[in-house]
PDB file of N, CA and C in Angstrom:
ATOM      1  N   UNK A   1      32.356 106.472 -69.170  1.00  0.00           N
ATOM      2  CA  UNK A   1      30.923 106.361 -68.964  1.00  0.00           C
ATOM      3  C   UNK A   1      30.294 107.755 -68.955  1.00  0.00           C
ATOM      4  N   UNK A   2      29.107 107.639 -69.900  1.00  0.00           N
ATOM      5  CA  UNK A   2      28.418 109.486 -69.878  1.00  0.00           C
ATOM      6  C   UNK A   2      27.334 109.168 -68.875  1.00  0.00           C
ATOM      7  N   UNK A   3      27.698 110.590 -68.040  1.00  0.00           N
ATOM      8  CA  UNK A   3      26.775 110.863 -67.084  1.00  0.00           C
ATOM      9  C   UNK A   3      25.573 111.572 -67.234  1.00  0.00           C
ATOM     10  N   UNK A   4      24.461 111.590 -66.562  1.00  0.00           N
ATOM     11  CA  UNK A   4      23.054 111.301 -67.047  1.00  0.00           C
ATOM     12  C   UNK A   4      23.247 112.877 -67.385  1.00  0.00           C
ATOM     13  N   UNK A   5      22.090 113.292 -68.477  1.00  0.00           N
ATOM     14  CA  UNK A   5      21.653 114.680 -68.112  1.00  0.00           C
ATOM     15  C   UNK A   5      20.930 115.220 -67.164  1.00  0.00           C
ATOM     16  N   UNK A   6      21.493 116.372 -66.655  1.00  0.00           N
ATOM     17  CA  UNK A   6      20.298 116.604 -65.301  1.00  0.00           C
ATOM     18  C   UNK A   6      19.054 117.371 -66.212  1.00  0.00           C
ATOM     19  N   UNK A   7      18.199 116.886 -64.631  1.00  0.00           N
ATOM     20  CA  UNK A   7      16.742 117.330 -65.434  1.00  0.00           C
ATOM     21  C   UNK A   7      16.004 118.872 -64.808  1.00  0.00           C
ATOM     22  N   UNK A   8      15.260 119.633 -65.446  1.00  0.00           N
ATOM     23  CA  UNK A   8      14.644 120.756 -64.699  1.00  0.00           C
ATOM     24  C   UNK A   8      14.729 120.906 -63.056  1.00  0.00           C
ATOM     25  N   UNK A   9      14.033 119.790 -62.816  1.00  0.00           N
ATOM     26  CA  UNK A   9      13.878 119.196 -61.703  1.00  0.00           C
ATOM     27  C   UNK A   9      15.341 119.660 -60.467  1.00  0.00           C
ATOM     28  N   UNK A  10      16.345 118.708 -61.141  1.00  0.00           N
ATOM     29  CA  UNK A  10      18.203 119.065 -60.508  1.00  0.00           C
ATOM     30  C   UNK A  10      18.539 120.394 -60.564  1.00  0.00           C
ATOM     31  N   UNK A  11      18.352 121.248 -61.383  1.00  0.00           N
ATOM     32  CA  UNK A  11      18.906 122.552 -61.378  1.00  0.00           C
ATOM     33  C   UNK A  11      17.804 123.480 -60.970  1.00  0.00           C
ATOM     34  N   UNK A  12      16.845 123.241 -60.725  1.00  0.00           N
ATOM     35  CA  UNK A  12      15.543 123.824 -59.791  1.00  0.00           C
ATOM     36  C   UNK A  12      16.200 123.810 -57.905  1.00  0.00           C
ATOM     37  N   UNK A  13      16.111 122.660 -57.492  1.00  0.00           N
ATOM     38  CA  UNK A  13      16.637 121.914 -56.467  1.00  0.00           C
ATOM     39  C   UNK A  13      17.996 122.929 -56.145  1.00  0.00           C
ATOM     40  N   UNK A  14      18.584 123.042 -56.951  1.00  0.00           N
ATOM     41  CA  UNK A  14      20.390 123.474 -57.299  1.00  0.00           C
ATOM     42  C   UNK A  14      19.658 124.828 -56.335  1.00  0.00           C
ATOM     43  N   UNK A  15      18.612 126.381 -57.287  1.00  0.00           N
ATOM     44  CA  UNK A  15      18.586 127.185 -56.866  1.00  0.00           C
ATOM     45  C   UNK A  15      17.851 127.305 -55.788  1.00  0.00           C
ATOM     46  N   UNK A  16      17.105 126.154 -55.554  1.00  0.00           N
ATOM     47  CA  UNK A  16      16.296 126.751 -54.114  1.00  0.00           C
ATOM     48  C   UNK A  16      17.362 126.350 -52.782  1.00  0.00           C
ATOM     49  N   UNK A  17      18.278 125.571 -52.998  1.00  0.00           N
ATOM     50  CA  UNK A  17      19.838 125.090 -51.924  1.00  0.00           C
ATOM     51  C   UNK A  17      20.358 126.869 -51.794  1.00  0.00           C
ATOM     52  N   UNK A  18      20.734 127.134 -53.149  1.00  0.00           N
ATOM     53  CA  UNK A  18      21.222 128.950 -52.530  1.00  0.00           C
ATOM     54  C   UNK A  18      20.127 129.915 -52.543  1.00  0.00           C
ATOM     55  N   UNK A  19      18.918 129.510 -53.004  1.00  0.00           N
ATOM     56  CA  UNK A  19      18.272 130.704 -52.018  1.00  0.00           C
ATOM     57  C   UNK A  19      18.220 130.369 -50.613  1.00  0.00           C
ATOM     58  N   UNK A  20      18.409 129.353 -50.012  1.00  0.00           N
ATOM     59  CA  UNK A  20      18.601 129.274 -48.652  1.00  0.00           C
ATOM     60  C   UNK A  20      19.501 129.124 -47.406  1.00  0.00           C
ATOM     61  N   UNK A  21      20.703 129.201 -48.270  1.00  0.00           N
ATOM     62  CA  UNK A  21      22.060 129.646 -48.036  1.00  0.00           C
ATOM     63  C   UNK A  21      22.065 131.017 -48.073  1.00  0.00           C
ATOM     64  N   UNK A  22      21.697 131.868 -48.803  1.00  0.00           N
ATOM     65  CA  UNK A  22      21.812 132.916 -49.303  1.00  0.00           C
ATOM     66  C   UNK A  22      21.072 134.154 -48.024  1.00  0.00           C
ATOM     67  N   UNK A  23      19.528 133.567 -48.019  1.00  0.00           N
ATOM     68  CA  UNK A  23      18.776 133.186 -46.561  1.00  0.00           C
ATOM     69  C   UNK A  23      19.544 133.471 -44.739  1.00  0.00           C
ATOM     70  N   UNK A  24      19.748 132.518 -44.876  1.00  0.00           N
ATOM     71  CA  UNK A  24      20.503 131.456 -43.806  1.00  0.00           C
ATOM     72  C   UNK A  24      21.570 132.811 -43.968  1.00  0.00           C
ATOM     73  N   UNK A  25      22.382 133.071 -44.551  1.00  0.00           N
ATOM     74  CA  UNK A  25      23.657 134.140 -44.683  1.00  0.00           C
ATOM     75  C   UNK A  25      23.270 135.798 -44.588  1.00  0.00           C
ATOM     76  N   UNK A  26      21.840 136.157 -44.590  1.00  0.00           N
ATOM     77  CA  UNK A  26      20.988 136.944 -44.646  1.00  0.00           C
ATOM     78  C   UNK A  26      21.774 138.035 -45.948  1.00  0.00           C
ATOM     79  N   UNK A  27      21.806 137.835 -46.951  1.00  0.00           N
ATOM     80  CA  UNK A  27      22.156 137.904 -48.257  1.00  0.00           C
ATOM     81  C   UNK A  27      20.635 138.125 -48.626  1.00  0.00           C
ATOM     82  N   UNK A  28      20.641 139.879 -48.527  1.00  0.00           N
ATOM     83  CA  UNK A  28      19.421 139.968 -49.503  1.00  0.00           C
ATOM     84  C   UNK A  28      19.029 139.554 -50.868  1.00  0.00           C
ATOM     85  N   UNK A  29      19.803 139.575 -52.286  1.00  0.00           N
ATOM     86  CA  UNK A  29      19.605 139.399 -53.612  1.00  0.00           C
ATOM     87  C   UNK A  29      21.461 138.573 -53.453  1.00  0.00           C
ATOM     88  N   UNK A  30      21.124 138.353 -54.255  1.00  0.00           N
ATOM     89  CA  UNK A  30      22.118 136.995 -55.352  1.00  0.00           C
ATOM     90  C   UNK A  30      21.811 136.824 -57.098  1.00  0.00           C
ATOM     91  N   UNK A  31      22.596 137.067 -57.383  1.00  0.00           N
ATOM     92  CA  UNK A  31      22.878 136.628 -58.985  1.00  0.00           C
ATOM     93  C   UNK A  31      23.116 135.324 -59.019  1.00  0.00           C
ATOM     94  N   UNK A  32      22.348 134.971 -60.432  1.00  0.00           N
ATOM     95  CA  UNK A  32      22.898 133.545 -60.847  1.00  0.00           C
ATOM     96  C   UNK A  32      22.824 133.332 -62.076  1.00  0.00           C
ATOM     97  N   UNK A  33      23.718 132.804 -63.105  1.00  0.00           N
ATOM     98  CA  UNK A  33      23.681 132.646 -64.296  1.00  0.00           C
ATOM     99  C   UNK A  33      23.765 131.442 -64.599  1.00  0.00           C
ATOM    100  N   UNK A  34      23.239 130.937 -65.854  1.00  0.00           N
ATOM    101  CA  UNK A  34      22.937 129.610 -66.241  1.00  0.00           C
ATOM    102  C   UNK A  34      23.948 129.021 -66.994  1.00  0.00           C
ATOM    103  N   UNK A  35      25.061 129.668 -67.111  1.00  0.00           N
ATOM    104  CA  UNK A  35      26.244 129.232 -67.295  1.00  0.00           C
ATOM    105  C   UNK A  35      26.807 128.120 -66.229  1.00  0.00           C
ATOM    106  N   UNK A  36      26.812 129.292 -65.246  1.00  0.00           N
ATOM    107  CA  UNK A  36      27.253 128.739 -63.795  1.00  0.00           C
ATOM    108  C   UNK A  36      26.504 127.697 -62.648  1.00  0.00           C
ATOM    109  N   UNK A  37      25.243 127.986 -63.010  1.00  0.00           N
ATOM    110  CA  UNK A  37      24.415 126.859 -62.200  1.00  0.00           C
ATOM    111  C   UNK A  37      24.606 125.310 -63.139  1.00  0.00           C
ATOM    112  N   UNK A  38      24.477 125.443 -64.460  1.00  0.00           N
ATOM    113  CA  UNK A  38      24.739 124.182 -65.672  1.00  0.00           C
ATOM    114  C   UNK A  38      26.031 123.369 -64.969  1.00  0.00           C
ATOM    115  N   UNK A  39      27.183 124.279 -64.686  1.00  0.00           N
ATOM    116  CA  UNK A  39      28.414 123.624 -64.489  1.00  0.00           C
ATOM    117  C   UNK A  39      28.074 123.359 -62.709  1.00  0.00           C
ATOM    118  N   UNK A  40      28.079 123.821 -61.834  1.00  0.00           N
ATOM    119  CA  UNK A  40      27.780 123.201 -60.960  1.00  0.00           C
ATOM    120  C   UNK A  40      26.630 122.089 -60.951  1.00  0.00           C
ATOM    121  N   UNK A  41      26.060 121.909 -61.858  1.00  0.00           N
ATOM    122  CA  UNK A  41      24.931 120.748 -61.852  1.00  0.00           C
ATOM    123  C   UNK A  41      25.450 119.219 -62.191  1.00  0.00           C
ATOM    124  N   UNK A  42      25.730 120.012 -63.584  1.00  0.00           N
ATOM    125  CA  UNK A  42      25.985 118.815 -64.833  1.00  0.00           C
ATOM    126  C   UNK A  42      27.527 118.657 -64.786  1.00  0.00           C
ATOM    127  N   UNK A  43      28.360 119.866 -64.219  1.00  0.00           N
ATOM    128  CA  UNK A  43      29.946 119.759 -64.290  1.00  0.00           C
ATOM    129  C   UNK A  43      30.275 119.801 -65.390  1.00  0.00           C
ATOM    130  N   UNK A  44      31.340 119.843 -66.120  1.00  0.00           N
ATOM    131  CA  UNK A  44      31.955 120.587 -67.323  1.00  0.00           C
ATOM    132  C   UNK A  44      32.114 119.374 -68.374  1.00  0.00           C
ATOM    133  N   UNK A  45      31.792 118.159 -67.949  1.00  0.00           N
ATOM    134  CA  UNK A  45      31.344 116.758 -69.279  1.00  0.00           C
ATOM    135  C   UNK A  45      30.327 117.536 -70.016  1.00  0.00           C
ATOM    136  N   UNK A  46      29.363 118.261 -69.699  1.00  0.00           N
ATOM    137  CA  UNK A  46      28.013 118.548 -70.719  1.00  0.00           C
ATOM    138  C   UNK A  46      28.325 119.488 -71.238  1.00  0.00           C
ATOM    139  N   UNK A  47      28.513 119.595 -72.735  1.00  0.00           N
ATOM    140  CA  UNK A  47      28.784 120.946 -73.864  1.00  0.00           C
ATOM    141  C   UNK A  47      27.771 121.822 -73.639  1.00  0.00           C
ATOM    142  N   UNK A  48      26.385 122.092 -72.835  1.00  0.00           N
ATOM    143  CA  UNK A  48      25.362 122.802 -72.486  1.00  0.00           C
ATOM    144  C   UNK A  48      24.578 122.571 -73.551  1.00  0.00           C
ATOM    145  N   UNK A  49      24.442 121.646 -73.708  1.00  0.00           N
ATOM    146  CA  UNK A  49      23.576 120.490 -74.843  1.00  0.00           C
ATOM    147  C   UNK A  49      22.188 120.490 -73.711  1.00  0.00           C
ATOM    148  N   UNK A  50      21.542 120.909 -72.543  1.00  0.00           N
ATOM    149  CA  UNK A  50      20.793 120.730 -71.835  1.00  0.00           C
ATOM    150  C   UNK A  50      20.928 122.422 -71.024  1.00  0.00           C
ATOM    151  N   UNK A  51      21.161 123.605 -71.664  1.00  0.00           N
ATOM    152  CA  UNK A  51      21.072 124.758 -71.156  1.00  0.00           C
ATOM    153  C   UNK A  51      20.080 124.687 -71.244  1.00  0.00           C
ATOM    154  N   UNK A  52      19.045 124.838 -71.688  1.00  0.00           N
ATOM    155  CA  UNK A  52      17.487 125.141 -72.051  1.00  0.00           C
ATOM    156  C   UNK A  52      17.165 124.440 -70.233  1.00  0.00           C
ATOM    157  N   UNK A  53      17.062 123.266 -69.707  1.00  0.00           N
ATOM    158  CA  UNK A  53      16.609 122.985 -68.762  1.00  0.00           C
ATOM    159  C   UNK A  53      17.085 123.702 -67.708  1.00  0.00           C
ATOM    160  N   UNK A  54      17.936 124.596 -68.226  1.00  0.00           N
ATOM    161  CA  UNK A  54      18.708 125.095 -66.954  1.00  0.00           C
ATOM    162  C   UNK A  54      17.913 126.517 -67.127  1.00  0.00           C
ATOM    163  N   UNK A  55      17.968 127.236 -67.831  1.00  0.00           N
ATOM    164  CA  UNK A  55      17.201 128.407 -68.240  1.00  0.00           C
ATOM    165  C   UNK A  55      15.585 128.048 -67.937  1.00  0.00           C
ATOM    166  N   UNK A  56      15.141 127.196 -68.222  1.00  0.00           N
ATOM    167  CA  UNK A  56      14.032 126.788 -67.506  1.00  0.00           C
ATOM    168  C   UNK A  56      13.505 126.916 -65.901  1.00  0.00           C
ATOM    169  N   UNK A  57      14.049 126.385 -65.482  1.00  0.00           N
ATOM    170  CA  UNK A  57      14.526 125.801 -64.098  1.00  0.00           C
ATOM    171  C   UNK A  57      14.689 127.547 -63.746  1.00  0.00           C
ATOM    172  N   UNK A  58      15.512 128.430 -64.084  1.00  0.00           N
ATOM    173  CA  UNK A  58      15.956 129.680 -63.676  1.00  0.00           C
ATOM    174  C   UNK A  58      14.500 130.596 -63.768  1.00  0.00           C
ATOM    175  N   UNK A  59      13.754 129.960 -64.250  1.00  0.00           N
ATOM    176  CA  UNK A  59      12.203 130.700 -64.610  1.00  0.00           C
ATOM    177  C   UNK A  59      11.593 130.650 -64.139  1.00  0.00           C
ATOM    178  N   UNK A  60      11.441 129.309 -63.790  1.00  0.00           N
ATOM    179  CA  UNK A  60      10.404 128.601 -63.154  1.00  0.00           C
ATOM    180  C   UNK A  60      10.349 128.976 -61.288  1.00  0.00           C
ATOM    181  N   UNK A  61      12.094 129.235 -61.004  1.00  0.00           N
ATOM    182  CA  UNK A  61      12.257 129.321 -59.597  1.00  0.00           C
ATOM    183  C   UNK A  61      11.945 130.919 -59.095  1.00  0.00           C
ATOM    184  N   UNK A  62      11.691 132.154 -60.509  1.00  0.00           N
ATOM    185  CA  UNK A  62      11.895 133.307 -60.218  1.00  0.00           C
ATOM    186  C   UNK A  62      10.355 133.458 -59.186  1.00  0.00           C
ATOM    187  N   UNK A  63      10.558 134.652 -58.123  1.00  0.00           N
ATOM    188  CA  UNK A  63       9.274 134.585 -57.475  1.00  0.00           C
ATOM    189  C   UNK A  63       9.541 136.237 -57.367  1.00  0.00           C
ATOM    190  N   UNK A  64       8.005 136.856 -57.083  1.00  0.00           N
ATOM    191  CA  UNK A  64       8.495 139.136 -56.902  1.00  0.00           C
ATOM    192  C   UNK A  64       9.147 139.119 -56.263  1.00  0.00           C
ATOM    193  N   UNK A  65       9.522 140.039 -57.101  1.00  0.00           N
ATOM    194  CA  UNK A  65      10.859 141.031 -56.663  1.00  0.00           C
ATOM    195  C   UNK A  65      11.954 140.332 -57.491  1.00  0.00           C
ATOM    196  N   UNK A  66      12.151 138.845 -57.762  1.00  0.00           N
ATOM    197  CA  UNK A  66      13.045 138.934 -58.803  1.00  0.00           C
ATOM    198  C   UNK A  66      13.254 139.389 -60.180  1.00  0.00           C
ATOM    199  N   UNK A  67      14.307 139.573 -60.307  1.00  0.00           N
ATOM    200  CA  UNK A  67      14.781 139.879 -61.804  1.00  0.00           C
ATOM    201  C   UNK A  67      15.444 139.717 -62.929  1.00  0.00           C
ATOM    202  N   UNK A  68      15.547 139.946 -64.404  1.00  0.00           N
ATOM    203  CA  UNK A  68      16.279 139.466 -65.172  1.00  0.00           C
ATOM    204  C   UNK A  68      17.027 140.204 -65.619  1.00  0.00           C
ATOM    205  N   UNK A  69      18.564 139.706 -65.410  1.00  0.00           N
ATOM    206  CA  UNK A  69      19.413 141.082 -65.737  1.00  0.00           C
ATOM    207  C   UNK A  69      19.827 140.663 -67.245  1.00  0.00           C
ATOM    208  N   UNK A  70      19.804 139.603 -67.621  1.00  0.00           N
ATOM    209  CA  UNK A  70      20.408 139.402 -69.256  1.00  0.00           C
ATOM    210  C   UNK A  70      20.097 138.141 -69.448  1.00  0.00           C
ATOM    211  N   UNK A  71      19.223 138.272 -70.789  1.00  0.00           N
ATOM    212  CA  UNK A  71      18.759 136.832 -71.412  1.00  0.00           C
ATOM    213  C   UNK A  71      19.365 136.447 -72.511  1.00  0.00           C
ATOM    214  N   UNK A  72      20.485 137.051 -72.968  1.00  0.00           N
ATOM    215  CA  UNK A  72      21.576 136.385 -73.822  1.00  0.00           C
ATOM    216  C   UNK A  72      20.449 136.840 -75.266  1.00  0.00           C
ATOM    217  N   UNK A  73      21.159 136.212 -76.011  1.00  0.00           N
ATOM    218  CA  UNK A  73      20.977 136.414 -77.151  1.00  0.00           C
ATOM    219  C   UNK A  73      19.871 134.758 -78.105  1.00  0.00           C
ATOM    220  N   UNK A  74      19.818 134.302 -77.305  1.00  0.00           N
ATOM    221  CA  UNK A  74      19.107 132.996 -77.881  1.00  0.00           C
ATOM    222  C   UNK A  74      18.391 132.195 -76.805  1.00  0.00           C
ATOM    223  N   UNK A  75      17.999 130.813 -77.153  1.00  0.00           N
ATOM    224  CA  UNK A  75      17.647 129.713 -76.188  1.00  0.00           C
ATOM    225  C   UNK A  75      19.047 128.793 -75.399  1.00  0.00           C
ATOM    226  N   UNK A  76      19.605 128.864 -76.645  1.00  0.00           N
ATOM    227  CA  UNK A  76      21.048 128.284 -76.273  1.00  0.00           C
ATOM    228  C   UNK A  76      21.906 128.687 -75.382  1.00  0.00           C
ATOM    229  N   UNK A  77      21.838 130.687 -75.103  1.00  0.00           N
ATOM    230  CA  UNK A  77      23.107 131.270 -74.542  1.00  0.00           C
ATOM    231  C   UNK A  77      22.439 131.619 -72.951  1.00  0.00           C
ATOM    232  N   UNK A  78      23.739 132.353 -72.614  1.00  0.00           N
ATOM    233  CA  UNK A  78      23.268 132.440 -70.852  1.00  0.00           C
ATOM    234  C   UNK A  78      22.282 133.438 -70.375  1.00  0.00           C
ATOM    235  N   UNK A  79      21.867 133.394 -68.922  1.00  0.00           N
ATOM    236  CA  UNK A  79      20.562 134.162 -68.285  1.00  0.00           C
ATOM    237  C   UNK A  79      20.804 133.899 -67.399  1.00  0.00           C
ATOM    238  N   UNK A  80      20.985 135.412 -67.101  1.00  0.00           N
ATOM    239  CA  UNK A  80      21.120 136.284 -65.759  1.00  0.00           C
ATOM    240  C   UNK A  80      20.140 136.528 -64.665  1.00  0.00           C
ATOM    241  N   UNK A  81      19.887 136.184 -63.723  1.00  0.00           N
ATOM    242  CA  UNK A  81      18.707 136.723 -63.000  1.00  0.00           C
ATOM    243  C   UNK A  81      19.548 137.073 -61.339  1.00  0.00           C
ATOM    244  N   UNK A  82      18.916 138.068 -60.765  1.00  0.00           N
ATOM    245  CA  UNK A  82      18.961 138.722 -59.840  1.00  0.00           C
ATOM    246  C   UNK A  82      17.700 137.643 -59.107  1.00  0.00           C
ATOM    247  N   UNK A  83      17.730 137.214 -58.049  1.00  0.00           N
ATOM    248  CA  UNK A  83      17.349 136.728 -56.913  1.00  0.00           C
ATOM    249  C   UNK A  83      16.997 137.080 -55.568  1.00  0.00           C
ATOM    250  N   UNK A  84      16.038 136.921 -55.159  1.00  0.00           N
ATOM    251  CA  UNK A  84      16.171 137.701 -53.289  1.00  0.00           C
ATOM    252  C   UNK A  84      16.003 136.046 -52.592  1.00  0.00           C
ATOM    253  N   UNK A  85      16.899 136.682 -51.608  1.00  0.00           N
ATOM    254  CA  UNK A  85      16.978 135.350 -50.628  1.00  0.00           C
ATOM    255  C   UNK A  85      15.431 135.174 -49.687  1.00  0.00           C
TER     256      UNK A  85
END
């Protein structure tokens, strides 16, 4: 059975859980890549056929003072962002 794709929405949700862990741990900045948030979301069934929502989602959650350390080479590939808790 294929499991749903997650939506903006799920991997939005995903980073605001560790900015508040991160928080909570008083962890000034945190990295996160959309490699790694995809597989903790969607888990390793999804070929990253739905990176774009995840790279989305990584955009959408950035607020000052964050940053982008590497936007890969396409829409398809990974993105890096630096985070403050």
């Amino acid at each position: 059975m294929e499991t749903a794709v997650p939506t903006v929405q799920q991997f939005r949700e995903y980073i605001q859980r560790i900015r508040l862990k991160a928080a909570d741990q008083n962890v000034e900045t945190f990295e996160l890549d959309a490699e790694g948030i995809h597989t903790s979301v969607a888990g390793k069934s999804h070929a990253y056929t739905d990176i774009e929502a995840c790279r989305t989602a990584m955009k959408m959650e950035m607020k000052p003072g964050d940053k982008v350390l590497h936007t890969g080479n396409g829409k398809k590939t990974n993105l890096t962002v630096a985070y403050k808790s």
